[in-house]
C-alpha atoms as a PDB file:
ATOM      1  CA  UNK A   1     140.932 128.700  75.721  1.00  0.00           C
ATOM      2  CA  UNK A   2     141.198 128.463  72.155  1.00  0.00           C
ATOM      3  CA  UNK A   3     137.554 129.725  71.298  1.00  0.00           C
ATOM      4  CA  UNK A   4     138.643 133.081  73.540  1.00  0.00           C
ATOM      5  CA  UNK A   5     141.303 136.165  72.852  1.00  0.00           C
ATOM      6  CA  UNK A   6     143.139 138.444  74.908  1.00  0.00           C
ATOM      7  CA  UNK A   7     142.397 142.099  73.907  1.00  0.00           C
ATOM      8  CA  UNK A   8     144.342 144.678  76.497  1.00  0.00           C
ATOM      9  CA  UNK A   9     145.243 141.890  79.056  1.00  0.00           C
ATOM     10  CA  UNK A  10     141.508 140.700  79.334  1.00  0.00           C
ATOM     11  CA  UNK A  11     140.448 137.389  78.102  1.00  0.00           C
ATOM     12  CA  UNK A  12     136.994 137.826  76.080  1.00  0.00           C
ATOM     13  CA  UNK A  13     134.297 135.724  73.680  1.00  0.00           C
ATOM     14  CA  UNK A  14     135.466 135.374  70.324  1.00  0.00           C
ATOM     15  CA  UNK A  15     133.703 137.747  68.258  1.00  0.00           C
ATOM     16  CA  UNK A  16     131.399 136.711  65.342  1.00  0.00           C
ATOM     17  CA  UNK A  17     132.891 136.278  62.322  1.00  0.00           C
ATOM     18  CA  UNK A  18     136.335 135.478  63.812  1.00  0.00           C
ATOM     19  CA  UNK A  19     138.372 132.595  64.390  1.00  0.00           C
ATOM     20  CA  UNK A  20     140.080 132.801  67.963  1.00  0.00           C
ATOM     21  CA  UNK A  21     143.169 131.086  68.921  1.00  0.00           C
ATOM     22  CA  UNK A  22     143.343 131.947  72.799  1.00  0.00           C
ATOM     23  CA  UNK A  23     145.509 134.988  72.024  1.00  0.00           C
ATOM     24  CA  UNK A  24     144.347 136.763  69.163  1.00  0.00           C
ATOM     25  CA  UNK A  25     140.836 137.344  67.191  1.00  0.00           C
ATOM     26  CA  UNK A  26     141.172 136.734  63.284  1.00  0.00           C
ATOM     27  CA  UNK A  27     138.682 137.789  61.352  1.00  0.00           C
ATOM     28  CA  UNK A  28     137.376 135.299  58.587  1.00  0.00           C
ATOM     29  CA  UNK A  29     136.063 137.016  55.556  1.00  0.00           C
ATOM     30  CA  UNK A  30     133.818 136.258  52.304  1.00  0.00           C
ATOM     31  CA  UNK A  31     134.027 133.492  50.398  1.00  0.00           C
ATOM     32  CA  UNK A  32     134.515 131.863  53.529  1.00  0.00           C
ATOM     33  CA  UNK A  33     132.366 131.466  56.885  1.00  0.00           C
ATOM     34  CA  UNK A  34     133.095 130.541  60.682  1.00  0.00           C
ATOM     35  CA  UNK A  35     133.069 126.676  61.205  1.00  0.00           C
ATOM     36  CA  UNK A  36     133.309 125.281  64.625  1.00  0.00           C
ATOM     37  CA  UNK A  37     136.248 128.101  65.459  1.00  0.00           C
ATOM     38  CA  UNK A  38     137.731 127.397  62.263  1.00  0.00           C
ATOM     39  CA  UNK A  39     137.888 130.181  58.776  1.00  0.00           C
ATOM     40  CA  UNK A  40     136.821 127.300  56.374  1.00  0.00           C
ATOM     41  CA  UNK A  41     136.144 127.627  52.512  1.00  0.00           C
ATOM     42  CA  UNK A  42     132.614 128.242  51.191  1.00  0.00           C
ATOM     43  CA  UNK A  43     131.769 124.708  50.514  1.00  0.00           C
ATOM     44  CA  UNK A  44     129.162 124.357  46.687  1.00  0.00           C
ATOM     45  CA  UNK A  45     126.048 125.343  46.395  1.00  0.00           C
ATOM     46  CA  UNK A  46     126.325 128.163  49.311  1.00  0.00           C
ATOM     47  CA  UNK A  47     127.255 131.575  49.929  1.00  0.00           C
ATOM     48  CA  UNK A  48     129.606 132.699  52.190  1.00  0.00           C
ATOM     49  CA  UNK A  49     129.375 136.032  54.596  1.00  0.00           C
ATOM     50  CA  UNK A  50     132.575 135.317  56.579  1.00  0.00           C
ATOM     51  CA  UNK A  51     130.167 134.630  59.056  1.00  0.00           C
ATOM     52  CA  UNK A  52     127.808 131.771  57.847  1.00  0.00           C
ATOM     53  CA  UNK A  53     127.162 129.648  54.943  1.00  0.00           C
ATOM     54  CA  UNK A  54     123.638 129.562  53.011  1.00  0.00           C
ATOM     55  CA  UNK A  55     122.483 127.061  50.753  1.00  0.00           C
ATOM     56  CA  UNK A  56     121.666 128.493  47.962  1.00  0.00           C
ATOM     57  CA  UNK A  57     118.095 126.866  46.653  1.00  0.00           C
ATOM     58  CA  UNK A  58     118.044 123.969  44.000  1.00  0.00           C
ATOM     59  CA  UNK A  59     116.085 126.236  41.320  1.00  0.00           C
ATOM     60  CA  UNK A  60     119.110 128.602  41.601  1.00  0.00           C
ATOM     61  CA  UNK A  61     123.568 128.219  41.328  1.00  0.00           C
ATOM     62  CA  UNK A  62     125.991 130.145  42.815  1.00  0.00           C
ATOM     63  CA  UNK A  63     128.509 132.831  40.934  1.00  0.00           C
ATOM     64  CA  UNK A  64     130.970 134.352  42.650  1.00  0.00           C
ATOM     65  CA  UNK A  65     129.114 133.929  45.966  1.00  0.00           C
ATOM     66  CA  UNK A  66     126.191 135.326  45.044  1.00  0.00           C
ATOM     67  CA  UNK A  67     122.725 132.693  44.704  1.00  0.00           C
ATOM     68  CA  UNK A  68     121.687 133.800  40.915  1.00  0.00           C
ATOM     69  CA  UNK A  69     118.641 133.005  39.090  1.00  0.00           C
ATOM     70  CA  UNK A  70     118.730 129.654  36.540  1.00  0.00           C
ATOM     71  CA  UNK A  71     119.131 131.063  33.297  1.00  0.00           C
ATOM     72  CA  UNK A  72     116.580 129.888  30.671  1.00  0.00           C
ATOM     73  CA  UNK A  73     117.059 126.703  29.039  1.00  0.00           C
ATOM     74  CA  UNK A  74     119.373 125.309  31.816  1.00  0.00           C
ATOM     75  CA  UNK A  75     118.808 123.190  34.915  1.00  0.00           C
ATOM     76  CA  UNK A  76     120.069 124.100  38.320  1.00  0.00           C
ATOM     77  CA  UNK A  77     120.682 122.265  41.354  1.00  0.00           C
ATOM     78  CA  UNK A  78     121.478 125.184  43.924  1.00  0.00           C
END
């Protein structure tokens, strides 16, 4: 099936942090994270392990993947 691969003639579980296409095992990396078998884009306001998203929280932003701090004198909505 398309959530499986074939690694020497054996059909296995898609591994974390791939995207499987019944034949091979691609792995999705950062900025983007594993969506329903899919290697989607980080979407705002979360960080992205390849793996998972996080939402970043609203007292912080996100730069260059990485939840920062609000800098003084602005406002931040995660």
């Amino acid at each position: 099936s398309a959530t499986r691969y074939v690694d020497l003639n054996v059909c296995k579980a898609c591994p974390q942090g791939h995207a499987c296409d019944g034949a091979h095992a691609n792995p999705c990396y950062a900025p983007n994270y594993v969506d329903d078998n899919y290697c989607a884009p980080c979407p705002a306001g979360y960080t992205c392990d390849g793996t998972n998203k996080q939402k970043c929280s609203a007292i912080r932003y996100v730069l260059d993947n990485v939840c920062e701090a609000c800098p003084a004198g602005y406002y931040c909505d995660g």
